[in-house]
Each structure stands twice: as C-alpha cells, then as structure tokens.
Protein backbone atom coordinates (compact mmCIF):
# COMPACT_ATOMS: atom_id res chain seq x y z
CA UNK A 1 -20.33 -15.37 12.32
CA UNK A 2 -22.51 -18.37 13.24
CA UNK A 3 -20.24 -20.58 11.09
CA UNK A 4 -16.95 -19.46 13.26
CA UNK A 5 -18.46 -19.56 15.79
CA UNK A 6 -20.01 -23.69 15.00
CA UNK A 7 -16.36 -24.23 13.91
CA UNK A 8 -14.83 -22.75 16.86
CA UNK A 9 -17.21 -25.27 19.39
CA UNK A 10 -16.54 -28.70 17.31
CA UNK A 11 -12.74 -27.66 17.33
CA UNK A 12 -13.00 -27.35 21.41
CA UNK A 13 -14.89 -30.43 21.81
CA UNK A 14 -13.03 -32.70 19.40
CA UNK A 15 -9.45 -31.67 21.08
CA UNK A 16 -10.68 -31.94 24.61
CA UNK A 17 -12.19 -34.80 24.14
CA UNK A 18 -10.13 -37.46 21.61
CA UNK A 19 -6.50 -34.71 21.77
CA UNK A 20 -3.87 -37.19 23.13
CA UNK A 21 -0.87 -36.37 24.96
CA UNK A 22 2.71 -36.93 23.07
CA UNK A 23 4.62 -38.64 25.84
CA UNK A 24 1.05 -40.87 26.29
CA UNK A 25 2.13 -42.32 22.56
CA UNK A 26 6.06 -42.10 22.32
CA UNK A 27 7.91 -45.13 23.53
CA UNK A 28 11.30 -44.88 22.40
CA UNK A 29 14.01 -43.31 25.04
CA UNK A 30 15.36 -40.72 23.00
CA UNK A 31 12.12 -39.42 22.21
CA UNK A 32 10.52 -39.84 26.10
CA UNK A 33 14.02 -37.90 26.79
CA UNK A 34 13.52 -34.73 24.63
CA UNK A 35 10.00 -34.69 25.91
CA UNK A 36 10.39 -34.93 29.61
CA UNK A 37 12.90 -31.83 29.18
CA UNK A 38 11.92 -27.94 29.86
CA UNK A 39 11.26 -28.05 25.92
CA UNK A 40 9.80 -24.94 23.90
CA UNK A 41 6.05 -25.71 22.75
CA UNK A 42 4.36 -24.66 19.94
CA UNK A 43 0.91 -25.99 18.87
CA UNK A 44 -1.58 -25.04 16.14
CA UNK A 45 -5.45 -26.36 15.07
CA UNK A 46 -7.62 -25.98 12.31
CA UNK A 47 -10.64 -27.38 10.89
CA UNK A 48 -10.46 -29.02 7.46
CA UNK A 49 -12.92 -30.30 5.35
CA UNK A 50 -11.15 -33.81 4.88
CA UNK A 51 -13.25 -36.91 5.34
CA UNK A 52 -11.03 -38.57 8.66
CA UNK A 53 -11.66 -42.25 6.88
CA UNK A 54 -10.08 -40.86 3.87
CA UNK A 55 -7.18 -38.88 5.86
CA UNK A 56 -6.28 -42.06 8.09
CA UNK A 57 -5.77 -43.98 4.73
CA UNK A 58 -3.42 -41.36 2.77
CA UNK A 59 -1.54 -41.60 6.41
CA UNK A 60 -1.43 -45.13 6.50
CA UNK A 61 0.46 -45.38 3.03
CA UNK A 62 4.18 -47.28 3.42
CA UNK A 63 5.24 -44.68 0.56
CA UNK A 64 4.17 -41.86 2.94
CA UNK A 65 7.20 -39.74 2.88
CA UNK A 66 7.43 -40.21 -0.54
CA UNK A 67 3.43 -39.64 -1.78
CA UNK A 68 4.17 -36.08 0.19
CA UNK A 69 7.06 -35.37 -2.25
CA UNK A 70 5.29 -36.21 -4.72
CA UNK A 71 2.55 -34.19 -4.50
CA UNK A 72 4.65 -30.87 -3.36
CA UNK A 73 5.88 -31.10 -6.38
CA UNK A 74 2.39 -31.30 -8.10
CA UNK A 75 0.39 -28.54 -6.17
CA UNK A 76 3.20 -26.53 -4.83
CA UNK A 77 6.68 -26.28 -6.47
CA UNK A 78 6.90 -23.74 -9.21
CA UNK A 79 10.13 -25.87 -10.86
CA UNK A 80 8.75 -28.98 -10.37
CA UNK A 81 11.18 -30.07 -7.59
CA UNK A 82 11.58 -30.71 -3.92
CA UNK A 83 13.17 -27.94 -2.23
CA UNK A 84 14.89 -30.36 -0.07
CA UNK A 85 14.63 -33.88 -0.92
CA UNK A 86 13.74 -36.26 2.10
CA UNK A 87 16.10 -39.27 1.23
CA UNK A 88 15.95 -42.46 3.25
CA UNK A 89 17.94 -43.72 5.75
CA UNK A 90 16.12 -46.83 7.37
CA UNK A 91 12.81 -48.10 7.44
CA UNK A 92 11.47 -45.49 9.54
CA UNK A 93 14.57 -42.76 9.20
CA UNK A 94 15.33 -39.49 6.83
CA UNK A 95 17.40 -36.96 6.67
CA UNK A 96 17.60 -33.94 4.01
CA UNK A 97 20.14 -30.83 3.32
CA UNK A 98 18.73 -27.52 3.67
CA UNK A 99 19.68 -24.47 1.80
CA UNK A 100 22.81 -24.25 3.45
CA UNK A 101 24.12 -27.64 3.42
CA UNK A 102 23.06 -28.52 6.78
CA UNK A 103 21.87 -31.83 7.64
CA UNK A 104 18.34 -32.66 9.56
CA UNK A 105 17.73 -36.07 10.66
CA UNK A 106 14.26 -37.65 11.19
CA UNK A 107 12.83 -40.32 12.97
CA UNK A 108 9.27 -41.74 13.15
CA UNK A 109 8.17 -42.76 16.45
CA UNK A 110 4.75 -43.49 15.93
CA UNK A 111 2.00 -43.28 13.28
CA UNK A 112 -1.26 -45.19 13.66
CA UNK A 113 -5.50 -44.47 14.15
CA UNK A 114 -4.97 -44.73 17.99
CA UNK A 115 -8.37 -44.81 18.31
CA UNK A 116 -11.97 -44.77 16.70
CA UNK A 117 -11.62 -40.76 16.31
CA UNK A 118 -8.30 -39.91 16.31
CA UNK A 119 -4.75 -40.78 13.84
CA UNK A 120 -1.54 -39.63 15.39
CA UNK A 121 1.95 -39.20 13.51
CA UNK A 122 4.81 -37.99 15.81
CA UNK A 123 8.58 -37.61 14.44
CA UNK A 124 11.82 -36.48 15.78
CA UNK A 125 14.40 -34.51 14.45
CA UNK A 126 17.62 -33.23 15.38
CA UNK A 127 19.85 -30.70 13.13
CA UNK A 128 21.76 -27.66 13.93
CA UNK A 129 21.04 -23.90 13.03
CA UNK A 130 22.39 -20.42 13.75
CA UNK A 131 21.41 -21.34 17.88
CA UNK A 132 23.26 -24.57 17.99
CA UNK A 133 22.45 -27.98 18.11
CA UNK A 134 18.68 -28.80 18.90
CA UNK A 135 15.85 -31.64 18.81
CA UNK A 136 12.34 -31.59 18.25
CA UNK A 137 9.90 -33.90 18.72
CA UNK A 138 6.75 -33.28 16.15
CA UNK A 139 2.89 -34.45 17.15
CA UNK A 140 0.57 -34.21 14.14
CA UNK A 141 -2.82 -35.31 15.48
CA UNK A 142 -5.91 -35.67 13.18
CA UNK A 143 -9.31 -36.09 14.77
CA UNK A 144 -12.88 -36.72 13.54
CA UNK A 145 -15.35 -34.22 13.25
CA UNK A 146 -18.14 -35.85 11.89
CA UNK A 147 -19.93 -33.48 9.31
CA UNK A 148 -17.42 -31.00 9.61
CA UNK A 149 -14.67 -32.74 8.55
CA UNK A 150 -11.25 -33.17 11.15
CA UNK A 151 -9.36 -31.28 12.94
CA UNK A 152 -5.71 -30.99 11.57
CA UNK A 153 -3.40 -30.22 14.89
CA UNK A 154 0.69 -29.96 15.54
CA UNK A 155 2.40 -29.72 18.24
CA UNK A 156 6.12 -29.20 18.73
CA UNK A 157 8.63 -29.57 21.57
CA UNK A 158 11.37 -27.87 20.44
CA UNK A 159 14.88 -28.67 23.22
CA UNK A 160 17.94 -26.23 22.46
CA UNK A 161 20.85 -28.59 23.38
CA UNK A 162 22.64 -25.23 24.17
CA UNK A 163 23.07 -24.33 27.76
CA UNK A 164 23.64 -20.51 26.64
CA UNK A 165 20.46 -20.56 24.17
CA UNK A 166 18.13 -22.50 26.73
CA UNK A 167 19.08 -19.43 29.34
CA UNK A 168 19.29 -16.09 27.72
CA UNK A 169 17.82 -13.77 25.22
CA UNK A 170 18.26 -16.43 22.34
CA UNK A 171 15.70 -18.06 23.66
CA UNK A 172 13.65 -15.55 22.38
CA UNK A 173 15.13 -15.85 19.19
CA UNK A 174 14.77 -19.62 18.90
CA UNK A 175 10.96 -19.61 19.29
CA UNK A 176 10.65 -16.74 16.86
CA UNK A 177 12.83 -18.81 14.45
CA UNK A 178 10.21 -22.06 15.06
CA UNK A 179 7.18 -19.74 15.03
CA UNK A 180 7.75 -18.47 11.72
CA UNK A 181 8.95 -22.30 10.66
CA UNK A 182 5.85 -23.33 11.83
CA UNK A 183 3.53 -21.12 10.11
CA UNK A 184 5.38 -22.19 6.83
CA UNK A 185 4.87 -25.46 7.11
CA UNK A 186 1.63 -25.62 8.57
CA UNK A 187 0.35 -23.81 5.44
CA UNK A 188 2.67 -26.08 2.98
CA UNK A 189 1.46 -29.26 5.21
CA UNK A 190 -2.29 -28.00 4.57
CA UNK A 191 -2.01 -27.79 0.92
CA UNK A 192 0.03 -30.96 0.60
CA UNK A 193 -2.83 -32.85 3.09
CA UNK A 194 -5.83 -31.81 0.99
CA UNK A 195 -4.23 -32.38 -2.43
CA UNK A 196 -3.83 -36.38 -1.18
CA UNK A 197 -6.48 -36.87 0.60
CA UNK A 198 -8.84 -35.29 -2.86
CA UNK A 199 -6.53 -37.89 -4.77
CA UNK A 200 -7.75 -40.54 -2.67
CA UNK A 201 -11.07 -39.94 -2.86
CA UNK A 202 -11.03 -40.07 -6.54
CA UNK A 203 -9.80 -42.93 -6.65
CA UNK A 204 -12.01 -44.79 -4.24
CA UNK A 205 -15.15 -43.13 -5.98
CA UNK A 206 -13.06 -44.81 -9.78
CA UNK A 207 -13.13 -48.34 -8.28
CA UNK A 208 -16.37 -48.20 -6.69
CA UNK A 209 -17.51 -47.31 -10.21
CA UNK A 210 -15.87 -49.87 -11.43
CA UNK A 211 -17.09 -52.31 -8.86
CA UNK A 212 -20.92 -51.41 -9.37
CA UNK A 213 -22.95 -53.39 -11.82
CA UNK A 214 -23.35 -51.69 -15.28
CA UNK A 215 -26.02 -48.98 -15.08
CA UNK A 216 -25.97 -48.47 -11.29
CA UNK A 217 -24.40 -46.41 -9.09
C-alpha cells in the first residue's frame, strides 16, 4: 500500500509540475485546428521503470517508426509480422491499411526533450471508420521521475468531422470505440517502450565495456 501510494504522489507531482499542454507545442495549422475544436479527450498515466536519459534516446532515433516495428515483431507478434505495416510517405508522414482496407494517415508534429524533465512526441492522424471521417491529434509525454523511473502519459483529441456523430448518441459510441483503442495500444505501446529502451541500455552498458581499460569496470 505504501508503494501505491509513493507511486501515486511522484505521478501527481511530476504531471503538475513538467505535464505540458498540446496546443503549447503544436505549430502547424492543421494540427492548432483539430485542437482548438470541441474535440473528444482521452488521457492515460503510468509509472514505468525506464531510465528518462535512456527513453529520450530510443525517442530521438531517425529510424523511430521503424525500431517500433521492429521490435513488435520481436516481443509481441506471434507470426512474426506487423499487423499493419506503417509505410512511409515523407520525412515525417505514414500511413497504414487496417484490417479492412482502410487507410490512416499520420503526421508528426513534434518530437523533442522540451525540457530538462520532460520528452514530448505528438502526431496526427486522420482515417475513416464505421462513424465517418475523423482526426486525432496524439500527445505522448514522458517525464522524469528520478528514482522511480518516468512517467509514460497520452493524451488524445479525438474531432468527428461528422456533424450527425459530433451531436447525437454516436457520440457515445465514438469514445467507447477510442476508449477501448486506447487501452490496446497503451498496453502494446508499454511493451514495445520497455523492450527498446532495455535494448538500449544493453548496448550502452556493451560499449562502455568496451571503452573501459582492460580489468576495470
């Protein structure tokens, strides 16, 4: 109980303190656009026990889209595939095919350690499902929490472009549909995090081995 309870206060003093706001980060119109609408939000938190030096380097990679593949098919595909393949579009664009064909396109709108305690990643994407036609913009946040690691935080701002969806019962059914999205990948995202960022460390502890004089450490 003391150790929930220990987790529970560095978790409310990290996000009060370093937790940014999305439309503080997000230049680009489009983006500013989705976010200044009556969007549905959605936001989750958790502590993980991920160095934040070691987490702001795996999120710093220029293969970073590709490094997640990569490992979702080491620690979490049972064929040894990507479900959907992310396939490039532009130096910062994606799109992929879901099971039923239809297309999700993604843009990054900014990914860098904003400051000394805090690495943000925010996307957009835009698709259509059984609601209609919709955007979302998506805020991963990590922020340092010294010994007990950092805390892993999304946040989504989901806009229905549907007049019909945005003002009746659907609505309902929209956020249910991104609630149960969310849980998914927050759990897949998770996995995928930790698997990279235990990579990383193994390989900075290999060439610091390799970089210490013979019978030191």
């Amino acid at each position: 109980m003391k150790h929930l309870l220990l987790q529970f206060l560095i978790l409310l003093l990290a996000t009060s303190s370093f937790a940014k706001n999305t439309s503080d980060l997000v230049t680009d119109p489009a983006g500013l656009k989705i976010l200044n609408k009556n969007c549905i939000r959605l936001g989750t938190s958790e502590i993980l026990p991920i160095n934040f030096e070691t987490a702001c380097t795996v999120l710093s990679r220029k293969d970073l889209v590709q490094s997640v593949q990569r490992e979702f098919v080491r620690s979490i595909s049972d064929d040894g595939e990507v479900e959907f393949p992310i396939i490039g579009t532009g130096p910062d664009s994606w799109y992929y095919l879901n099971e039923d064909g239809k297309r999700t396109d993604i843009t990054e709108l900014y990914r860098k350690q904003t400051d000394e305690f805090s690495f943000d990643y925010i996307v957009m994407a835009s698709g259509k499902r059984f609601f209609g036609r919709y955007t979302v913009v998506i805020h991963l946040q990590v922020v340092d929490a010294g010994p007990g690691g950092i805390i892993y935080s999304v946040n989504v701002h989901i806009y229905p472009h549907n007049w019909l969806t945005r003002t009746s019962q659907k609505i309902g059914l929209t956020s249910g549909f991104f609630k149960k999205k969310m849980k998914m990948i927050s759990w897949v995202a998770r996995e995928i995090a930790t698997g990279l960022c235990e990579q990383e460390e193994a390989r900075k502890n290999l060439a610091e081995g390799f970089a210490s004089p013979a019978g030191t450490k």
